[in-house]
C-alpha atoms as a PDB file:
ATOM      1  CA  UNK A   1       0.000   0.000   0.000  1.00  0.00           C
ATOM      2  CA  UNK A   2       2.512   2.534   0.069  1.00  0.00           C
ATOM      3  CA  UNK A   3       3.437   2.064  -3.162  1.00  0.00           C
ATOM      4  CA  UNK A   4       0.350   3.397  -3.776  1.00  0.00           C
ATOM      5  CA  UNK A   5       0.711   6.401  -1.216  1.00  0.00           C
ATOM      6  CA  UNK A   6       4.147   7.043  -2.933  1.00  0.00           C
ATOM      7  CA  UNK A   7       2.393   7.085  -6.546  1.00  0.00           C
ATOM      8  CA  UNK A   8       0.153   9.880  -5.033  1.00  0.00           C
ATOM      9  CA  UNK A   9      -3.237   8.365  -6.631  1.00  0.00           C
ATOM     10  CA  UNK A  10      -5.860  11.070  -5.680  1.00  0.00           C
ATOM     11  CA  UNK A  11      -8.849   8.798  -4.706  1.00  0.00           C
ATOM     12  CA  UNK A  12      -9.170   5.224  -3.217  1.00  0.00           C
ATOM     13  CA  UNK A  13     -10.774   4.384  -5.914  1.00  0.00           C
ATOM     14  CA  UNK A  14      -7.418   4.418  -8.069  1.00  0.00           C
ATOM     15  CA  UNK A  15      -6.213   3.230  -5.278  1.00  0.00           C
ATOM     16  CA  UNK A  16      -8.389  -0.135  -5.130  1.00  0.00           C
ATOM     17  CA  UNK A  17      -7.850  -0.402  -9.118  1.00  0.00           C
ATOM     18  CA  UNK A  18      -4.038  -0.228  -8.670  1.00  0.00           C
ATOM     19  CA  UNK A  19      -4.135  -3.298  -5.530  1.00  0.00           C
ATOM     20  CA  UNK A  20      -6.684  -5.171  -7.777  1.00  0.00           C
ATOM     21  CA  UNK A  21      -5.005  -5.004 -10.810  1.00  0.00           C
ATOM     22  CA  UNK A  22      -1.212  -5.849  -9.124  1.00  0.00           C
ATOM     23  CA  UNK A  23      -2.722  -8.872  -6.840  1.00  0.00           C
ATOM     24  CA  UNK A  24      -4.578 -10.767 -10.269  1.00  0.00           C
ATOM     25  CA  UNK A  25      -1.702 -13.390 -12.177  1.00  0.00           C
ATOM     26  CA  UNK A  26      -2.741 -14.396 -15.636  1.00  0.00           C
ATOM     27  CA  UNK A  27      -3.639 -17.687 -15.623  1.00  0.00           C
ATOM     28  CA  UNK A  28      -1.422 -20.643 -16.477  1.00  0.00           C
ATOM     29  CA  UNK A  29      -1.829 -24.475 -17.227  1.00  0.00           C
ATOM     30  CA  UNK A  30      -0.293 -27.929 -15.929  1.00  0.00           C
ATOM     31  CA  UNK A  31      -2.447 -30.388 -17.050  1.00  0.00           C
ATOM     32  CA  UNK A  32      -4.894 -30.099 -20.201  1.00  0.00           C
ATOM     33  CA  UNK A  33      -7.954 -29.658 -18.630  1.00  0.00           C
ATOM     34  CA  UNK A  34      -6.734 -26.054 -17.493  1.00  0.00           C
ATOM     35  CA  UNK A  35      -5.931 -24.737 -21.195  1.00  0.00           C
ATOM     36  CA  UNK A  36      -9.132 -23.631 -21.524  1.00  0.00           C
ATOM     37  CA  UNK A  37      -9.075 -21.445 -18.759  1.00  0.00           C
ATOM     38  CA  UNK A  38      -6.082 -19.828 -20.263  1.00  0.00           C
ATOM     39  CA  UNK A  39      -7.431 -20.051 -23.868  1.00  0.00           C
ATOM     40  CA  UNK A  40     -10.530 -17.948 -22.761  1.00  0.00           C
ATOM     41  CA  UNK A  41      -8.313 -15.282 -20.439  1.00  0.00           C
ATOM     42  CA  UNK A  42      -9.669 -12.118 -21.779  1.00  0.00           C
ATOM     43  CA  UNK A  43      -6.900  -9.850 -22.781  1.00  0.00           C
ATOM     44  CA  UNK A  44      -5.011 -13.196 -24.347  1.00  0.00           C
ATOM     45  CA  UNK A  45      -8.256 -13.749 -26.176  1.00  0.00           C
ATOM     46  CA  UNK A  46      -8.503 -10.394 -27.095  1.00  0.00           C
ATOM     47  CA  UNK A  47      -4.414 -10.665 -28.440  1.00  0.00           C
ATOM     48  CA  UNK A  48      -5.146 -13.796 -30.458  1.00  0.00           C
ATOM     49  CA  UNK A  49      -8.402 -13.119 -31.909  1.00  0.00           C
ATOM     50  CA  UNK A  50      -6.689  -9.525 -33.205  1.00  0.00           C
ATOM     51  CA  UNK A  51      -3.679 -11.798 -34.249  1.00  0.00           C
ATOM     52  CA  UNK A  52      -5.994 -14.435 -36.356  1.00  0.00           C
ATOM     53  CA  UNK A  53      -8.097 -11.274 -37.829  1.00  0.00           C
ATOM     54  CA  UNK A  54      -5.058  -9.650 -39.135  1.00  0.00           C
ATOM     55  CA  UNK A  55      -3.005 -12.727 -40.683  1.00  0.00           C
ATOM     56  CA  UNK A  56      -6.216 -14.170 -41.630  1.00  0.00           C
ATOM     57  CA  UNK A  57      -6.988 -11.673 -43.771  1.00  0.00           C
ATOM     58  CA  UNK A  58      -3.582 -10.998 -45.439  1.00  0.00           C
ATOM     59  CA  UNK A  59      -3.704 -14.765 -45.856  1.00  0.00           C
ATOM     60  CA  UNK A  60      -7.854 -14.860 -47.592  1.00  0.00           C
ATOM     61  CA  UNK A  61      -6.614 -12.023 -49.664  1.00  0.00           C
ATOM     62  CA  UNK A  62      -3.928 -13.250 -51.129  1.00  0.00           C
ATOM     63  CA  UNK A  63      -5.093 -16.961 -51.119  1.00  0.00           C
ATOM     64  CA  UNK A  64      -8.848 -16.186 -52.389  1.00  0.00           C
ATOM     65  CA  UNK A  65      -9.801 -12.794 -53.421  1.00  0.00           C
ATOM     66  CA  UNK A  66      -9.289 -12.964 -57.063  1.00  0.00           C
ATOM     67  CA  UNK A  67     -11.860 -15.709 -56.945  1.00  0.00           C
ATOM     68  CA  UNK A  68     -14.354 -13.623 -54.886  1.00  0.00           C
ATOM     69  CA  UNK A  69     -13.635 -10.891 -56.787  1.00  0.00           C
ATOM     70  CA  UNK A  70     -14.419 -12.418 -59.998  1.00  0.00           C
ATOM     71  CA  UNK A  71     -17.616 -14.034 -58.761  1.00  0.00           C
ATOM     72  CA  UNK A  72     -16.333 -17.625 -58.708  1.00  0.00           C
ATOM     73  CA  UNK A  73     -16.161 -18.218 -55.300  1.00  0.00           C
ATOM     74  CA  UNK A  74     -17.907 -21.845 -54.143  1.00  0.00           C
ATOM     75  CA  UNK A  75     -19.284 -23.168 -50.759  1.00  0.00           C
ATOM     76  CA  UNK A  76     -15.626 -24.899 -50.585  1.00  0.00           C
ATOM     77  CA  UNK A  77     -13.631 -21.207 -51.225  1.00  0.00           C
ATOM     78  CA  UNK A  78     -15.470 -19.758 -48.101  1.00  0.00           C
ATOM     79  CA  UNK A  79     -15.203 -22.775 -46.101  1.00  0.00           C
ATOM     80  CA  UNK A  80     -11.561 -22.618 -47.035  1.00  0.00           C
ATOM     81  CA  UNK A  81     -11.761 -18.810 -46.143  1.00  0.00           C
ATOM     82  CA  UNK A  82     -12.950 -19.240 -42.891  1.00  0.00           C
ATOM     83  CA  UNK A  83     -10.341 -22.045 -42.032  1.00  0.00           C
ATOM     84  CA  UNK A  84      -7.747 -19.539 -43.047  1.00  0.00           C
ATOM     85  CA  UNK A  85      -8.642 -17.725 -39.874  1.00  0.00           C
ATOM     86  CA  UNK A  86      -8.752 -20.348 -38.019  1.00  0.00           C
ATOM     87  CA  UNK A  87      -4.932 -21.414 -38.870  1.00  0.00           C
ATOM     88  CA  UNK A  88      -3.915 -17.848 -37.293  1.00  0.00           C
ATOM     89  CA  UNK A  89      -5.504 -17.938 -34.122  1.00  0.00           C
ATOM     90  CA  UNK A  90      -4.881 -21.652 -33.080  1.00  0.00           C
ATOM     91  CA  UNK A  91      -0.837 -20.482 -33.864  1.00  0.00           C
ATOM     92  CA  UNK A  92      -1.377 -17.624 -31.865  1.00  0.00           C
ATOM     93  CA  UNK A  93      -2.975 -20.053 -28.893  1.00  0.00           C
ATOM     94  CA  UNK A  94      -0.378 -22.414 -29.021  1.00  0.00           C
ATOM     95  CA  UNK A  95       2.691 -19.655 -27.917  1.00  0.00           C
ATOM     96  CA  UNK A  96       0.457 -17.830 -25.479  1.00  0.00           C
ATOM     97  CA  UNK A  97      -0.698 -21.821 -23.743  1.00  0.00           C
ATOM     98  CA  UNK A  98       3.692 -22.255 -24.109  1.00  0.00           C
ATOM     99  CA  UNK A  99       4.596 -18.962 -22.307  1.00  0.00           C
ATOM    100  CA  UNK A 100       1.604 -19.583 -20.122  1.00  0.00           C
ATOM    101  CA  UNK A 101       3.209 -23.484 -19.031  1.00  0.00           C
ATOM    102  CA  UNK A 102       3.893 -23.770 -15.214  1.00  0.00           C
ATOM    103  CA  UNK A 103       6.235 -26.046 -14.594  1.00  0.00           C
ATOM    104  CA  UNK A 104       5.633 -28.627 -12.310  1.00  0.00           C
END
């Protein structure tokens, strides 16, 4: 606490944020039914579903949009599509649930 004195935080409200946000640990994983736990974390969801938007994209674009663009684009080139997303954000999930291994 008086590293929170020291900061000079003006309300106890701050104050309570600051403690809160200091005393909660991301969460981590020993055995596999925790990864979900760590899968579903919210600000590593938040990372890897921004992660699998981005490369996903890049990848649909250059992997698919000539065929959407020219009108040709099957059930199988948007199921494709949509698996190209997919491919991003289970990379992504795989180095946050290997940074995120405790040791045991």
């Amino acid at each position: 606490m008086n590293q929170i004195a020291e900061a000079g935080l003006s309300s106890s409200t701050e104050a309570r944020s600051l403690a809160e946000a200091q005393s909660v640990r991301p969460p981590t994983w020993s055995s596999w039914h925790e990864i979900f736990h760590v899968i579903k974390y919210p600000p590593y969801l938040k990372k890897t579903v921004r992660i699998a938007l981005i490369v996903g994209s890049v990848l649909f674009f250059i992997n698919h949009l000539d065929e959407v663009l020219r009108g040709q684009a099957t059930l199988a080139v948007w199921i494709k599509g949509a698996l190209t997303y997919l491919v991003p954000f289970c990379v992504a999930n795989m180095g946050v649930l290997i940074a995120a291994r405790k040791e045991s």
